[in-house]
Protein backbone atom coordinates (compact mmCIF):
# COMPACT_ATOMS: atom_id res chain seq x y z
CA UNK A 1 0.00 0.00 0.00
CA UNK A 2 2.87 2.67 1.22
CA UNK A 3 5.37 1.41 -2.12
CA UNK A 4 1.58 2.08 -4.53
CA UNK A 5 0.88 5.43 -3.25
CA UNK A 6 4.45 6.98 -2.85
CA UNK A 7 4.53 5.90 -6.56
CA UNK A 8 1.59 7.80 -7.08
CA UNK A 9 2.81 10.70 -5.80
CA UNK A 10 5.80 10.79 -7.36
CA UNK A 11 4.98 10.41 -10.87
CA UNK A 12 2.32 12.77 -10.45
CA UNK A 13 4.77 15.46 -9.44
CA UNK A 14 6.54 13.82 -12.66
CA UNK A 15 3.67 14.25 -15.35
CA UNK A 16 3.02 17.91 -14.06
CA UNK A 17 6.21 18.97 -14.60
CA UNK A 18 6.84 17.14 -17.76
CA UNK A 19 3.73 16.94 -19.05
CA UNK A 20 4.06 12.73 -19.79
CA UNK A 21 6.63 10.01 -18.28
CA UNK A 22 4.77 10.08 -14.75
CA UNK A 23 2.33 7.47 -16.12
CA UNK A 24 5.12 5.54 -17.96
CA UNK A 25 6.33 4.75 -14.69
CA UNK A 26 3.29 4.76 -12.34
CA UNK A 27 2.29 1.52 -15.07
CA UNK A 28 5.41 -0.70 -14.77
CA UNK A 29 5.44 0.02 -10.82
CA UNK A 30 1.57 -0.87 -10.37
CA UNK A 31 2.52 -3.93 -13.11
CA UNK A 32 5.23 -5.23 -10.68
CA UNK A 33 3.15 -5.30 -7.33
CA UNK A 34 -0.40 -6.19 -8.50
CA UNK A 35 -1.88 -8.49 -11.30
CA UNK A 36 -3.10 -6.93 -14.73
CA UNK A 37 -6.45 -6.27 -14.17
CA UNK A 38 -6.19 -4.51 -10.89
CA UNK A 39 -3.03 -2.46 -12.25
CA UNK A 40 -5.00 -1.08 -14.99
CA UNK A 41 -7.83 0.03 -13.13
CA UNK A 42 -5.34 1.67 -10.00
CA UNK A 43 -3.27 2.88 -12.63
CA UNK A 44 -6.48 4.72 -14.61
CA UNK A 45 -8.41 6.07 -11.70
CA UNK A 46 -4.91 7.36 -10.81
CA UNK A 47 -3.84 8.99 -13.80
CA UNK A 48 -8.06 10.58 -14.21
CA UNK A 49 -7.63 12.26 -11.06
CA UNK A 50 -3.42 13.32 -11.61
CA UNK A 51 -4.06 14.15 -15.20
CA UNK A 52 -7.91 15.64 -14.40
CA UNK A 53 -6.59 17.82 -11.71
CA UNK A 54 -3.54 19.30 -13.60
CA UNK A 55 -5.88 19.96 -16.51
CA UNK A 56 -8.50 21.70 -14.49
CA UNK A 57 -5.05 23.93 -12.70
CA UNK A 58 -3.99 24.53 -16.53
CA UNK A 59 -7.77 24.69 -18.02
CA UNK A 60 -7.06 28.49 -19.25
CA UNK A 61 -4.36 26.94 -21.80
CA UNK A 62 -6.54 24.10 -22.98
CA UNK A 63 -7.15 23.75 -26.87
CA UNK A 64 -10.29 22.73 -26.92
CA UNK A 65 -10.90 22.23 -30.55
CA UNK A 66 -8.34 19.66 -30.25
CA UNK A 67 -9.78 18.28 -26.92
CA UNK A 68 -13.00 17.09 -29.17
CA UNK A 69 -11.29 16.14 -32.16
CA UNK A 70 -9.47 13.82 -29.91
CA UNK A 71 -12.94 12.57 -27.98
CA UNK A 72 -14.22 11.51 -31.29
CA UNK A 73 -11.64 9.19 -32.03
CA UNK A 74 -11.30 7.84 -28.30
CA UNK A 75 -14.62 6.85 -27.94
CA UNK A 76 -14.34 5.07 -31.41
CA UNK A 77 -11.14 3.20 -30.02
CA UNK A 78 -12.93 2.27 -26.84
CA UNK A 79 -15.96 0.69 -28.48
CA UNK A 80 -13.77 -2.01 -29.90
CA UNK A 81 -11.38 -2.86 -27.13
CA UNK A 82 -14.74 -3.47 -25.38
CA UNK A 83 -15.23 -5.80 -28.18
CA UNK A 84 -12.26 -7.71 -27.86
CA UNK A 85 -11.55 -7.06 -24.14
CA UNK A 86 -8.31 -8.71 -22.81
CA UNK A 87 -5.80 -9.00 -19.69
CA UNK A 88 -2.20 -9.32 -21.20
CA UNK A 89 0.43 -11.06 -19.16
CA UNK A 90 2.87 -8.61 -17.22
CA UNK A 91 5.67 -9.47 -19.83
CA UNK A 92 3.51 -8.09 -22.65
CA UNK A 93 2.62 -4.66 -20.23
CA UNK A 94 6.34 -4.47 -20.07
CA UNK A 95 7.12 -5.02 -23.57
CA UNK A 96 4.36 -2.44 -24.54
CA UNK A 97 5.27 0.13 -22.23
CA UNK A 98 9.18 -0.47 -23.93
CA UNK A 99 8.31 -0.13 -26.95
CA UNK A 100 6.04 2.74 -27.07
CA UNK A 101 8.56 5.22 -26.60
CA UNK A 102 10.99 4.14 -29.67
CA UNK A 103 7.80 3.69 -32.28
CA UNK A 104 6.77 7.35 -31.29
CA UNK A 105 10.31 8.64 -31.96
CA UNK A 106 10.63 6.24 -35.10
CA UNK A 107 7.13 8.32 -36.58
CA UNK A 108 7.66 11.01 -39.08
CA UNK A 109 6.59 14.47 -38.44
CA UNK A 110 3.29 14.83 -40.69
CA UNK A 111 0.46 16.61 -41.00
CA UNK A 112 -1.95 13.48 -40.04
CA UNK A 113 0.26 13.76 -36.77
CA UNK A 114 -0.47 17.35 -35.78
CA UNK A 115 -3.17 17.28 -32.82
CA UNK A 116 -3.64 21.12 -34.04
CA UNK A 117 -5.42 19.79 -36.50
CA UNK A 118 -9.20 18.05 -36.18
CA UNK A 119 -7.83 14.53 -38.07
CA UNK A 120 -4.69 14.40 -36.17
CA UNK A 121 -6.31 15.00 -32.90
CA UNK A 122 -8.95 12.13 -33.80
CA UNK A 123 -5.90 9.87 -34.68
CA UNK A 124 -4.02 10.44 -31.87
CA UNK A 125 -7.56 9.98 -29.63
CA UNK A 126 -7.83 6.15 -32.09
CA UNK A 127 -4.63 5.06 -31.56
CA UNK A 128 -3.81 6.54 -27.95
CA UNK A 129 -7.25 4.83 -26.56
CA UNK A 130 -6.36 1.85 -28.42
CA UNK A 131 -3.10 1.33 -27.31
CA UNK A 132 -3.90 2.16 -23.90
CA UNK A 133 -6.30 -0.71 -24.01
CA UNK A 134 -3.05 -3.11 -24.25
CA UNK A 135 -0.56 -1.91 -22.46
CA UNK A 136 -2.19 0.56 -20.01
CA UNK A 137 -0.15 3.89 -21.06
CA UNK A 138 0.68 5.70 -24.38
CA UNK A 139 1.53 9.08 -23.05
CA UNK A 140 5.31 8.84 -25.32
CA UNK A 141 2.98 8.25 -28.37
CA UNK A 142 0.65 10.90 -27.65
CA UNK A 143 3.64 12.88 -27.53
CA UNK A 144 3.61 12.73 -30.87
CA UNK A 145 0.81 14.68 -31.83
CA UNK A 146 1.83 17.90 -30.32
CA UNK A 147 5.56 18.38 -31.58
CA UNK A 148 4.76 21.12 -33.91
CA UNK A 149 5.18 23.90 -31.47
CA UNK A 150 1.82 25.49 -32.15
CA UNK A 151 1.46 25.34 -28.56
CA UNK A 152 3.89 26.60 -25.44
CA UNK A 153 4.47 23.78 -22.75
CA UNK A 154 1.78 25.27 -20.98
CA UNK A 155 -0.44 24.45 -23.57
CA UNK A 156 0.95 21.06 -24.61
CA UNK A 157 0.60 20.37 -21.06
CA UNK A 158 -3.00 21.16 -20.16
CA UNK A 159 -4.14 19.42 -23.41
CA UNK A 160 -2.38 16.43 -23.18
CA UNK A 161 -3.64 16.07 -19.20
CA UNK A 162 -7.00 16.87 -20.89
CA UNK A 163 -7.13 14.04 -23.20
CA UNK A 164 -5.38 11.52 -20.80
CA UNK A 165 -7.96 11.89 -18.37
CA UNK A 166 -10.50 10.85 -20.69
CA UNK A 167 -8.31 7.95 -22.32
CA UNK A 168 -7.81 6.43 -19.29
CA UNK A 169 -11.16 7.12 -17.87
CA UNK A 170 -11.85 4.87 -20.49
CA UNK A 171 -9.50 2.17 -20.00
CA UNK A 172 -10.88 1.96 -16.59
CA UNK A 173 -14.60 0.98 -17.71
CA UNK A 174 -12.67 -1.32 -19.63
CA UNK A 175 -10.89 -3.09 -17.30
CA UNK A 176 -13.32 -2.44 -14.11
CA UNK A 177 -15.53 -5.56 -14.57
CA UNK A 178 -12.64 -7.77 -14.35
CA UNK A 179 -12.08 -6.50 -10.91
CA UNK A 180 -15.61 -6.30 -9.59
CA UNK A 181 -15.81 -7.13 -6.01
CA UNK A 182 -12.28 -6.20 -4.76
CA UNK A 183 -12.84 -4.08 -2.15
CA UNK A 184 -9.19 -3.76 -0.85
CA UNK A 185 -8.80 -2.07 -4.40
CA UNK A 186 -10.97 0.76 -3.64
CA UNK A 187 -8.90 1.65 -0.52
CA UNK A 188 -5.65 1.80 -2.37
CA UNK A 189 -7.66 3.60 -5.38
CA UNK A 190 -8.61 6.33 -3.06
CA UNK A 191 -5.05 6.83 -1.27
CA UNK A 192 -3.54 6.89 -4.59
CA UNK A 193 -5.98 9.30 -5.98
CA UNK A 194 -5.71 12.40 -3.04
CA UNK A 195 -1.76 12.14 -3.16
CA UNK A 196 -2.01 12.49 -6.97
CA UNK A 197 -3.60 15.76 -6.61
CA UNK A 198 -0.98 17.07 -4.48
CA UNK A 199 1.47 15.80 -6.52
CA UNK A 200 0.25 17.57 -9.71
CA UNK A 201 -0.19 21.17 -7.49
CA UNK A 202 4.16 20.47 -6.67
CA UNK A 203 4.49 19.21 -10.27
CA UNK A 204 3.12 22.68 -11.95
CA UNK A 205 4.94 24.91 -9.55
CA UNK A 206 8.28 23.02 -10.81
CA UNK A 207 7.17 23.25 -14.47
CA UNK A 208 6.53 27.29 -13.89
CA UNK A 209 9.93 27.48 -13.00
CA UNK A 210 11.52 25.22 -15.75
CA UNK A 211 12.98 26.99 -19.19
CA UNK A 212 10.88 26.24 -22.56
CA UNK A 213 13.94 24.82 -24.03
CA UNK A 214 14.71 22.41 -21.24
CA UNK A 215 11.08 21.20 -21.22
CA UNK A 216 11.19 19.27 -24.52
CA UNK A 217 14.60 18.09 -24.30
CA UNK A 218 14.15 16.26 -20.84
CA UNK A 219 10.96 14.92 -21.71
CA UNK A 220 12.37 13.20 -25.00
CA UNK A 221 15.29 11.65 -22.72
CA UNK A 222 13.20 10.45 -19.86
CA UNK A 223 11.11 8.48 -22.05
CA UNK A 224 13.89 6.95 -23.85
CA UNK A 225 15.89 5.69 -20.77
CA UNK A 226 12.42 4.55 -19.20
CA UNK A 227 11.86 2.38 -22.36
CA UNK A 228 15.10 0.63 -22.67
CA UNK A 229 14.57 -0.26 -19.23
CA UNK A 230 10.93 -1.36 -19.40
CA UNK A 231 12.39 -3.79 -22.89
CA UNK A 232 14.95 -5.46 -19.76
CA UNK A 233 12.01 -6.00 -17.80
CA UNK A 234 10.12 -7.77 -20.49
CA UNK A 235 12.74 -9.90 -21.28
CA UNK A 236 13.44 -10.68 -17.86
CA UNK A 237 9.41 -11.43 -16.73
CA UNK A 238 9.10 -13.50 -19.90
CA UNK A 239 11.50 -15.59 -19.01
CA UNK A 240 10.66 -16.10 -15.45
CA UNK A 241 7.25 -17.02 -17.06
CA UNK A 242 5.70 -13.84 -15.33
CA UNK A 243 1.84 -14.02 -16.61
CA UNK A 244 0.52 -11.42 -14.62
């Protein structure tokens, strides 16, 4: 309980002040301690309140043209994971949450990847949800969508927490009726979600205090070196036969 909510806190601190990464993290830790299910529904009510609250703090910088765009596709995304609902094993988390990171740096800068515009916002909302569905986070991917610039990190920052709320909001109802029942869960959900909102009011003081320039060069690195090590973990829980 103490090692799932210190977690919490920290990476919320982390995604307010980077804007992504804090979920990256908050996944594989929440992965490690609890089976599938449960992680994805901790790890979602979690990241809705941490990613809700900081876009609520923010809400003056939202784009909100972009916000809908990206509903539109969500929702579509959602529909069919419901379809073809799934728990992967822990390796596969692990191997998703590795990955992620190196296929969003590996895309090429295009117009159909521009969240400033209404088809790349309703991609990014298709394949964040959808991704999200498998391997719990796609913050690195959504990263993506908002490298033109167009907005200051204030901006990229209150959108992104914007849409994230509702992608994992979504991932939740997913992933909630394979946990039905678990009472303890609700406890932990709880303690997890009031030290994420602290976290995200110490996150945003640090990222009013960090230089534009500095923003998007530490966010590209953290996500890098927490991939790489997320691939090692993979390897290592697929060999130990970890099914989560």
């Amino acid at each position: 309980m103490l090692l799932l909510v210190v977690a919490a806190f920290l990476t919320a601190v982390l995604s307010a002040t980077l804007g992504m990464a804090g979920g990256l993290v908050l996944m594989g830790a929440f992965t490690a301690l609890l089976p599938v299910p449960e992680a994805m529904v901790l790890h979602g009510l979690t990241q809705v309140v941490s990613n809700g609250s900081r876009a609520v703090v923010l809400r003056q910088h939202l784009d909100r043209p972009a916000l809908s765009a990206y509903a539109a596709g969500a929702l579509v995304a959602a529909a069919v994971a419901q379809i073809v609902s799934v728990a992967p094993p822990s390796w596969v988390v692990y191997l998703g949450l590795g990955l992620v990171p190196f296929v969003a740096l590996a895309l090429p800068r295009h117009a159909w990847l521009d969240a400033g515009t209404a088809r790349g916002a309703s991609l990014a909302g298709l394949l964040v949800v959808g991704t999200q569905s498998l391997f719990g986070v796609a913050g690195p991917l959504l990263d993506t969508f908002f490298q033109s610039g167009r907005l200051d990190r204030f901006g990229v920052v209150a959108t992104k927490a914007a849409t994230q709320a509702l992608s994992h909001l979504l991932k939740v109802a997913l992933f909630l009726p394979m946990v039905a029942g678990q009472r303890d869960l609700a406890g932990m959900a709880a303690a997890c979600m009031a030290v994420a909102v602290v976290g995200t009011k110490l996150g945003t003081v640090l990222l009013a205090r960090m230089p534009e320039a500095d923003f998007r060069q530490w966010t590209r690195r953290v996500v890098l070196i927490l991939g790489a090590g997320y691939l090692v973990a993979a390897a290592v829980s697929a060999k130990a036969g970890g099914g989560g």
